[in-house]
C-alpha atoms as a PDB file:
ATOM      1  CA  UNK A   1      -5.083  12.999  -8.632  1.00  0.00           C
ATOM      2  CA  UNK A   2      -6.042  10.738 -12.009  1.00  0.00           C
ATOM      3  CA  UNK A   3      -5.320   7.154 -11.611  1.00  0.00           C
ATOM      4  CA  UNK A   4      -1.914   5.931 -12.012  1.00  0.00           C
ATOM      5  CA  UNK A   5      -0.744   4.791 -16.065  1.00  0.00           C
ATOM      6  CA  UNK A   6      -1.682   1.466 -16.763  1.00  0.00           C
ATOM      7  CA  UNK A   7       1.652   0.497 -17.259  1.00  0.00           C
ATOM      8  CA  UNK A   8       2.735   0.922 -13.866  1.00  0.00           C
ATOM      9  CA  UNK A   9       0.147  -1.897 -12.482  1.00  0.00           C
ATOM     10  CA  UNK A  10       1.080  -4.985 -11.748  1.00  0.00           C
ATOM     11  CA  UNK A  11       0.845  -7.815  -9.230  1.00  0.00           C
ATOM     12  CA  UNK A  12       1.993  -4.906  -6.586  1.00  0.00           C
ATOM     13  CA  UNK A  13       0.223  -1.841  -7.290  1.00  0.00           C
ATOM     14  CA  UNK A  14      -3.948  -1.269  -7.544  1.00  0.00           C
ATOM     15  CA  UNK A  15      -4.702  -2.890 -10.862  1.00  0.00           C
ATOM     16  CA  UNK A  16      -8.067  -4.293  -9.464  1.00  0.00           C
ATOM     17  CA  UNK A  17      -9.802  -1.235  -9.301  1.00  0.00           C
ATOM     18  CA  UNK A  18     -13.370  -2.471  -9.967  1.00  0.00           C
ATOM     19  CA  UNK A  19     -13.808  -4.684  -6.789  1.00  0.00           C
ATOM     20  CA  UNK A  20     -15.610  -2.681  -3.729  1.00  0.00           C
ATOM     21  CA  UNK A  21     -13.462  -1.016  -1.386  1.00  0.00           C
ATOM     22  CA  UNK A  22     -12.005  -2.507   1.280  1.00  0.00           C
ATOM     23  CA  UNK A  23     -12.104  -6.055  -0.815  1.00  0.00           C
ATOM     24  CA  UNK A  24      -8.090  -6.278  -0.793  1.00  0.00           C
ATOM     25  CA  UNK A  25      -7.737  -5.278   3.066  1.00  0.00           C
ATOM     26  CA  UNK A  26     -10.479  -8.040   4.013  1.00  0.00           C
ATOM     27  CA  UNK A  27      -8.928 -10.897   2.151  1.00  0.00           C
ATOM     28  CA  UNK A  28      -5.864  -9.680   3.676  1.00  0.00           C
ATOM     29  CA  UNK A  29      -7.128 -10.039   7.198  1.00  0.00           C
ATOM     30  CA  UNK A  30      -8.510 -13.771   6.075  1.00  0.00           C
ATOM     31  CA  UNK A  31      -5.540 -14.468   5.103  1.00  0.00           C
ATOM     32  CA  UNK A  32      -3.469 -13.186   8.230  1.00  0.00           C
ATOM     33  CA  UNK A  33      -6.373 -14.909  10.394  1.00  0.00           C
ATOM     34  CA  UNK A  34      -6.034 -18.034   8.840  1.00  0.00           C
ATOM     35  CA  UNK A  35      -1.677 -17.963   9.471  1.00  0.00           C
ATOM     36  CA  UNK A  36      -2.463 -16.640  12.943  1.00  0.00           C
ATOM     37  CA  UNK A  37      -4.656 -20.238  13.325  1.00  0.00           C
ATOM     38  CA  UNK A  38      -1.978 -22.032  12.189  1.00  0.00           C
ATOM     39  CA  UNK A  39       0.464 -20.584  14.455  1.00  0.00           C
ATOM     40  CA  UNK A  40      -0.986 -20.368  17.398  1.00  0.00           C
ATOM     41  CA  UNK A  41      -2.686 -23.826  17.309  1.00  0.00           C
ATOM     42  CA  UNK A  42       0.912 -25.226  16.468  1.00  0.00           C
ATOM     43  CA  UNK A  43       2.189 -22.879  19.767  1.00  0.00           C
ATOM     44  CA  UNK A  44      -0.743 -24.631  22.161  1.00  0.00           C
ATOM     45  CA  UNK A  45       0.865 -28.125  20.301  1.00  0.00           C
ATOM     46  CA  UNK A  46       3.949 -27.804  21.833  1.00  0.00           C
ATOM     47  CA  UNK A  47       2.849 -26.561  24.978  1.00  0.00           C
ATOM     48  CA  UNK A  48       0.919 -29.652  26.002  1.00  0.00           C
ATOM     49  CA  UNK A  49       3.920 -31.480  24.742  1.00  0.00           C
ATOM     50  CA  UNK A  50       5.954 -29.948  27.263  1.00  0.00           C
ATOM     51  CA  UNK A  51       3.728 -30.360  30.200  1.00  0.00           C
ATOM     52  CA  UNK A  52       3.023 -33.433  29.668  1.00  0.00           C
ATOM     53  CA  UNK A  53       7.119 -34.392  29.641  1.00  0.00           C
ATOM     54  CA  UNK A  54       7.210 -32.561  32.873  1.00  0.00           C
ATOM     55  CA  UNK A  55       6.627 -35.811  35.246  1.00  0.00           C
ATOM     56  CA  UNK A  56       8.947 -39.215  35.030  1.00  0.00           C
ATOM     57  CA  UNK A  57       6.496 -42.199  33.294  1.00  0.00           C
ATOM     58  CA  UNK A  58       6.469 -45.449  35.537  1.00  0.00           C
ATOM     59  CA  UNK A  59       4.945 -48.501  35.036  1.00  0.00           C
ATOM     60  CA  UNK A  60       2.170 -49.381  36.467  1.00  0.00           C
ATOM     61  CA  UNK A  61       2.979 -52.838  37.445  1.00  0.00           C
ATOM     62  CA  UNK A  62       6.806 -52.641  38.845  1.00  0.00           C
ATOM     63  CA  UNK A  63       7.025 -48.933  39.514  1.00  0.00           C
ATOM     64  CA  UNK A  64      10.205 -48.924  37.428  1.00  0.00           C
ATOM     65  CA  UNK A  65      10.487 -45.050  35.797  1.00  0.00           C
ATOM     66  CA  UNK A  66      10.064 -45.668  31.740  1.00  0.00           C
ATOM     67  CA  UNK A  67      10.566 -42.319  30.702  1.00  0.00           C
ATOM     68  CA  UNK A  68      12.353 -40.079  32.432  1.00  0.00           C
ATOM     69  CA  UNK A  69      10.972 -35.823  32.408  1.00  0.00           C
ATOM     70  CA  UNK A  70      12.340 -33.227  30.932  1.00  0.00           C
ATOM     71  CA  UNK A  71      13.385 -30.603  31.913  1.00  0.00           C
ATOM     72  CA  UNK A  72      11.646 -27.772  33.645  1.00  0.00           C
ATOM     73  CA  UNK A  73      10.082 -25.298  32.104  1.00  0.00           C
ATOM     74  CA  UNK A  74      11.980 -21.896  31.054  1.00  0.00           C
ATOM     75  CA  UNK A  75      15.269 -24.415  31.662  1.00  0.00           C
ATOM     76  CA  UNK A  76      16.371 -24.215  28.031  1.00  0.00           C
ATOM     77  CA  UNK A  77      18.572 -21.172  27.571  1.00  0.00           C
ATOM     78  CA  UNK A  78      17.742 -18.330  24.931  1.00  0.00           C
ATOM     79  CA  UNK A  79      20.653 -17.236  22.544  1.00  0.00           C
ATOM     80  CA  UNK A  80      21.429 -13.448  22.787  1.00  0.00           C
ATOM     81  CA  UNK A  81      21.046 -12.911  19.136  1.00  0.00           C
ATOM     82  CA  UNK A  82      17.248 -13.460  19.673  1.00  0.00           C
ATOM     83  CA  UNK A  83      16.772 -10.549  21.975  1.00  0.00           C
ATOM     84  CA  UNK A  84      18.793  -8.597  19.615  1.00  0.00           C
ATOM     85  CA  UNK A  85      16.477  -9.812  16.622  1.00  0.00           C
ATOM     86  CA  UNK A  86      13.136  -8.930  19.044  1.00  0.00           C
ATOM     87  CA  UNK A  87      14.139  -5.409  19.075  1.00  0.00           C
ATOM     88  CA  UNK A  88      15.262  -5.392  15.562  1.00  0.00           C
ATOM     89  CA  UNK A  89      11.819  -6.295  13.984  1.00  0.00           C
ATOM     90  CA  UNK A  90      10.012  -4.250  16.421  1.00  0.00           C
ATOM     91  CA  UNK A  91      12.384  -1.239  14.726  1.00  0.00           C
ATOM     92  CA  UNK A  92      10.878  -2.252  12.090  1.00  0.00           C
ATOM     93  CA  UNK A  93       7.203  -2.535  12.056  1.00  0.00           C
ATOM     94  CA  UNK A  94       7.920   1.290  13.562  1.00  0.00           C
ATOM     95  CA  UNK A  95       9.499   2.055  10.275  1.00  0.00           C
ATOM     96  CA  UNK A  96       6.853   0.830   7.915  1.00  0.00           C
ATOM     97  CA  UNK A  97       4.511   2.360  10.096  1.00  0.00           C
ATOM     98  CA  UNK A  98       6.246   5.652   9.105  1.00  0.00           C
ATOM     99  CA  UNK A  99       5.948   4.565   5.536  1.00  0.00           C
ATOM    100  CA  UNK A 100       2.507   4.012   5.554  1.00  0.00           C
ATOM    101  CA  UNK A 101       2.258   7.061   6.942  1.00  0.00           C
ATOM    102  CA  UNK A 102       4.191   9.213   4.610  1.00  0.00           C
ATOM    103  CA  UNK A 103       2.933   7.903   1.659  1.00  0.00           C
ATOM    104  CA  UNK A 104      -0.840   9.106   2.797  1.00  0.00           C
ATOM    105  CA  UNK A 105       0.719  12.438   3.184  1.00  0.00           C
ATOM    106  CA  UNK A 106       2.050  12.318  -0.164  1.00  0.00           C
ATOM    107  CA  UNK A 107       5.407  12.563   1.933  1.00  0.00           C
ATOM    108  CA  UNK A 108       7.981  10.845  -1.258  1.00  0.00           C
ATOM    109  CA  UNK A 109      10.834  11.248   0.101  1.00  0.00           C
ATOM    110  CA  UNK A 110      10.039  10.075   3.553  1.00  0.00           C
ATOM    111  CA  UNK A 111       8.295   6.960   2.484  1.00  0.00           C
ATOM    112  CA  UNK A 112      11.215   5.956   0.317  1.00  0.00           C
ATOM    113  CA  UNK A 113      13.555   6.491   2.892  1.00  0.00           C
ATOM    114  CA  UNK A 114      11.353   4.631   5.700  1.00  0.00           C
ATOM    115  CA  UNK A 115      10.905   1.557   3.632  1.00  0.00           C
ATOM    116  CA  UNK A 116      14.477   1.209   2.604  1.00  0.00           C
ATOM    117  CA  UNK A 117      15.258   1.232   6.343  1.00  0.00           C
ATOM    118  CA  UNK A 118      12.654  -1.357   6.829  1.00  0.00           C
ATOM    119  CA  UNK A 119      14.143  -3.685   4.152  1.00  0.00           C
ATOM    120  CA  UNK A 120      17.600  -3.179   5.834  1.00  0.00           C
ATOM    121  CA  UNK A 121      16.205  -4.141   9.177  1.00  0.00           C
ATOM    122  CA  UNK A 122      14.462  -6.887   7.933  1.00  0.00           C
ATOM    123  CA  UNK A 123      18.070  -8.439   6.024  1.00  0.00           C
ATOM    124  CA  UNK A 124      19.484  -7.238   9.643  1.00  0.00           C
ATOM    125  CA  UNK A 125      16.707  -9.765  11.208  1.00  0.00           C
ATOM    126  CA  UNK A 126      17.269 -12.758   9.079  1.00  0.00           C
ATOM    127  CA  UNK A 127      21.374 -12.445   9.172  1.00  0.00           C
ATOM    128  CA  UNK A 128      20.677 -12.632  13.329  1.00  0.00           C
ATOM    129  CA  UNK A 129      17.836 -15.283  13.274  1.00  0.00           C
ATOM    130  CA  UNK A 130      19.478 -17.621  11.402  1.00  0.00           C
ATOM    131  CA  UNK A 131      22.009 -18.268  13.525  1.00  0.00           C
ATOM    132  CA  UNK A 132      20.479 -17.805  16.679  1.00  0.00           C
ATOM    133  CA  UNK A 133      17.797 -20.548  15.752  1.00  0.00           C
ATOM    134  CA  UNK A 134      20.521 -22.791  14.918  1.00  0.00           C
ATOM    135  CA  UNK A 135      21.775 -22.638  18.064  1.00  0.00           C
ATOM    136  CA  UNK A 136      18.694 -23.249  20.026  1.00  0.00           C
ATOM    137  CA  UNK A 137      18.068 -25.853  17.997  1.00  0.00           C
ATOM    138  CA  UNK A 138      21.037 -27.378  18.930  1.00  0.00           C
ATOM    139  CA  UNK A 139      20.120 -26.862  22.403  1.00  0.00           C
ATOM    140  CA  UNK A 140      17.065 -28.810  22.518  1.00  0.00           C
ATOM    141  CA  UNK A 141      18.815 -31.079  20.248  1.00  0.00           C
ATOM    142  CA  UNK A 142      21.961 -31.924  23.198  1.00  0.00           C
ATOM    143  CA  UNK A 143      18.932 -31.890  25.756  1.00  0.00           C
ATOM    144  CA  UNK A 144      17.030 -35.113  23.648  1.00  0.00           C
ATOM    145  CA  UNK A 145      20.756 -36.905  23.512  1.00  0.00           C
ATOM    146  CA  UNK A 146      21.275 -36.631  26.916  1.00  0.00           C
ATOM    147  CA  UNK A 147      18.131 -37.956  27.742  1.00  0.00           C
ATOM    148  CA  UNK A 148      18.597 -40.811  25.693  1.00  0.00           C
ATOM    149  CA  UNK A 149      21.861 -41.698  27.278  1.00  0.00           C
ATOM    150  CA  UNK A 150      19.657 -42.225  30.508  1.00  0.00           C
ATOM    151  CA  UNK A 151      17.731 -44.589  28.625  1.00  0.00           C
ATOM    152  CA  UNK A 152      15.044 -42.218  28.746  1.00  0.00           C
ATOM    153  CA  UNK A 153      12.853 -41.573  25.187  1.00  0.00           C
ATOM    154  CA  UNK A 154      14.005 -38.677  24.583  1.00  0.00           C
ATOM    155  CA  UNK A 155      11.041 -36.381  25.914  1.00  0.00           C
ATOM    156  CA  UNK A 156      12.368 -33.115  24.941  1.00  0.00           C
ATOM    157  CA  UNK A 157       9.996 -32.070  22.126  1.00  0.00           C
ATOM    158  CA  UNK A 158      12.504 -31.619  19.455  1.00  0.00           C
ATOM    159  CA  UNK A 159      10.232 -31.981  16.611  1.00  0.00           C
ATOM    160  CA  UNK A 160       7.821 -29.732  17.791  1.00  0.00           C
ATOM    161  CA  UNK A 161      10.767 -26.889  18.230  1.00  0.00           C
ATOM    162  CA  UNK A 162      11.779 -27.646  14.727  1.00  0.00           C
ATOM    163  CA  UNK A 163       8.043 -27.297  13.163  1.00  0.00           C
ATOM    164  CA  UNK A 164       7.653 -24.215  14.834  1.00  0.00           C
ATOM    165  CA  UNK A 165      10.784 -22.305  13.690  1.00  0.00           C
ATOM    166  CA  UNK A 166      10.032 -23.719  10.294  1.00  0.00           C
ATOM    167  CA  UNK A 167       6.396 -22.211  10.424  1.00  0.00           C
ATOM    168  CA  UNK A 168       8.514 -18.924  11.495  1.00  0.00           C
ATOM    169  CA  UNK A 169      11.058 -18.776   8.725  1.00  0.00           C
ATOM    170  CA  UNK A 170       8.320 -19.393   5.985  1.00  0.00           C
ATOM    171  CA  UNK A 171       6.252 -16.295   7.491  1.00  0.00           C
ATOM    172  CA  UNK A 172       9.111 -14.450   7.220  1.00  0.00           C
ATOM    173  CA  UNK A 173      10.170 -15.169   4.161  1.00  0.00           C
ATOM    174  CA  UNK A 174       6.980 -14.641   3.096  1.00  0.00           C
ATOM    175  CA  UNK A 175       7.560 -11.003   4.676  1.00  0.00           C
ATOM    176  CA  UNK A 176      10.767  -9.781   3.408  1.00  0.00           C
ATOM    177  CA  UNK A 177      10.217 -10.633  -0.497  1.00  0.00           C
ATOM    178  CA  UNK A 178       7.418  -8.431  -0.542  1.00  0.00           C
ATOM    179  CA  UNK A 179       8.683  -6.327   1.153  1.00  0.00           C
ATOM    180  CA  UNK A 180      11.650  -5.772  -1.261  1.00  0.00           C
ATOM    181  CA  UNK A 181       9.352  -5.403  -4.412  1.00  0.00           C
ATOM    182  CA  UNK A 182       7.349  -2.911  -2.497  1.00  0.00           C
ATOM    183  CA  UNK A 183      10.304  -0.943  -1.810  1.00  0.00           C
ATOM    184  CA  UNK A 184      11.715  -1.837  -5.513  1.00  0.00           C
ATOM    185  CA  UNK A 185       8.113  -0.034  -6.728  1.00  0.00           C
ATOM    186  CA  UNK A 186       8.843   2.730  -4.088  1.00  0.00           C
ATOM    187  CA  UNK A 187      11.644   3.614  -5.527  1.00  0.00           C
ATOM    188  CA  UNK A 188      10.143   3.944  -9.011  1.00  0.00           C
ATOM    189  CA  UNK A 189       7.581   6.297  -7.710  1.00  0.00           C
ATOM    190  CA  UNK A 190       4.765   3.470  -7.968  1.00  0.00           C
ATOM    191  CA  UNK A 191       2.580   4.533  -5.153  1.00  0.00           C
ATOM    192  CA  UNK A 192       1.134   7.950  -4.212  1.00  0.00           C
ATOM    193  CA  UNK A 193      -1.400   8.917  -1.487  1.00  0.00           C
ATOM    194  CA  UNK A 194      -4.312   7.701  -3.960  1.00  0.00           C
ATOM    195  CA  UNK A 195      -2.678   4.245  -4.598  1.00  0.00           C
ATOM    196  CA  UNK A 196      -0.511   2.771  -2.540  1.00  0.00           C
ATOM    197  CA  UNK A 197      -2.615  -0.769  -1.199  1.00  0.00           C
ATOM    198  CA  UNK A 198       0.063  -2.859  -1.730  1.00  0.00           C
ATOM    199  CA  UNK A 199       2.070  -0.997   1.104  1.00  0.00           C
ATOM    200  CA  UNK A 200      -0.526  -0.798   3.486  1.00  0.00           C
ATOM    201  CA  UNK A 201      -0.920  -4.663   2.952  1.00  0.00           C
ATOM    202  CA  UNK A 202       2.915  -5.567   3.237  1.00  0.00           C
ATOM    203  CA  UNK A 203       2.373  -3.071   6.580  1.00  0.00           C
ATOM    204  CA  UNK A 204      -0.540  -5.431   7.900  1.00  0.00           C
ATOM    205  CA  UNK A 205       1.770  -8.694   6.957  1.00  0.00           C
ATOM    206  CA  UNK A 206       4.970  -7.131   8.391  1.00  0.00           C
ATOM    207  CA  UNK A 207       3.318  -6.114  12.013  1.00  0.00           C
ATOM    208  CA  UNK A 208       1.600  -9.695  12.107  1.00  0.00           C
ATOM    209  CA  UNK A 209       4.546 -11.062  11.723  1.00  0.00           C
ATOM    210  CA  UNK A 210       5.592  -8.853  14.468  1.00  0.00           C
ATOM    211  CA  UNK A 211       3.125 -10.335  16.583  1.00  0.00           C
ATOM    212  CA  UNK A 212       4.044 -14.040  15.628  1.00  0.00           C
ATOM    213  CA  UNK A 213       7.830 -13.542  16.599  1.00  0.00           C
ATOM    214  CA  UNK A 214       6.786 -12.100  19.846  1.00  0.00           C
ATOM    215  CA  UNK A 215       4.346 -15.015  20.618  1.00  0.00           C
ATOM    216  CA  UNK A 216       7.161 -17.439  19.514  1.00  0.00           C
ATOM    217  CA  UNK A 217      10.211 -15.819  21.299  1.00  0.00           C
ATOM    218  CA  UNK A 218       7.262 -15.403  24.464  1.00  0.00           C
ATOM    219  CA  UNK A 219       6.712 -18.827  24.549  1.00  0.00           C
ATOM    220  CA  UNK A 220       9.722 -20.525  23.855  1.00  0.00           C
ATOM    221  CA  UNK A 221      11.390 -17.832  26.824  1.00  0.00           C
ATOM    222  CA  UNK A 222       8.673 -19.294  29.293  1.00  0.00           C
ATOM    223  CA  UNK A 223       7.910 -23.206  28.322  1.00  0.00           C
ATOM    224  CA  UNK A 224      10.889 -23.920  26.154  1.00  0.00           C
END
């Protein structure tokens, strides 16, 4: 099959044809290395924050308790809407898997249909996220006050909660624009089983982010 029309290329379809192959899938993985990095050296940050707010703090001269511990770990309870969210992105990184899929089998009709799901699970995972953050937030958030009404300072990493959801909500919004002008292009019969490297690249961000929410939601469920 001859090369797409010029005028269909643009930021999201093959328009660099005369790099090597395999150029856009290695900067890709660079670039998801270098967010995984970030992520999970923010994720070790906070978990030698909460060990070390695991013991009280005396001092070492009267024995008097300066800062009280936190609480235990795996104390701080998980909304349901983030288990409901887990399994709703894992639905998804299926469903784009089937798009990537279809769209090497010259499968149109299929591929449409599979991103267009993914897009509406991915809106389905930010309208149960949102929420659901809040509301852990606000649960480390009562844990910190209460602390500090023992005259304690406040051990319970709050910050480090905060930084990490905030590291989450700009990978996924970095994940679901894409996504959308991917499936926008879809739609407009943009890719066939020739071209189609901007799907398989929203289909390597989309499972990393996978991967990052599962990390997250693992170690918030077991240290948070």
């Amino acid at each position: 099959m001859s090369t797409p029309p010029s005028h269909k290329r643009g930021f999201f379809e093959d328009r660099h044809t005369h790099l090597p192959q395999g150029t856009g899938a290695l900067g890709m993985w660079l670039f998801l290395t270098a967010l995984g990095i970030l992520f999970a050296s923010s994720l070790c940050a906070y978990l030698v924050i909460r060990l070390m707010t695991l013991e009280d703090v005396t001092d070492p001269v009267t024995g008097e308790v300066v800062r009280q511990a936190g609480p235990a770990l795996g104390s701080i309870p998980m909304p349901w809407g983030l288990w409901v969210s887990t399994a709703v992105i894992l639905a998804s990184s299926f469903t784009i898997h089937l798009a990537l899929r279809a769209i090497r089998q010259e499968h149109q009709a299929v591929f449409r249909r599979c991103l267009l799901v993914t897009s509406a699970l991915a809106a389905l995972f930010l309208v149960i996220q949102i929420p659901s953050l809040i509301a852990l937030l606000r649960e480390h958030l009562a844990y910190r006050e209460q602390l500090s009404t023992d005259a304690s300072l406040g051990l319970m990493p709050y910050g480090m909660v905060f930084f990490l959801i905030l590291i989450h909500a700009l990978h996924l919004i970095g994940g679901v624009i894409p996504l959308g002008v991917v499936t926008h292009h879809a739609w407009r019969n943009h890719y066939d089983h020739e071209s189609h490297n901007p799907v398989r690249y929203i289909a390597m961000y989309w499972h990393f982010l996978d991967i990052v929410w599962l990390c997250l939601f693992a170690g918030l469920l077991l240290i948070g």
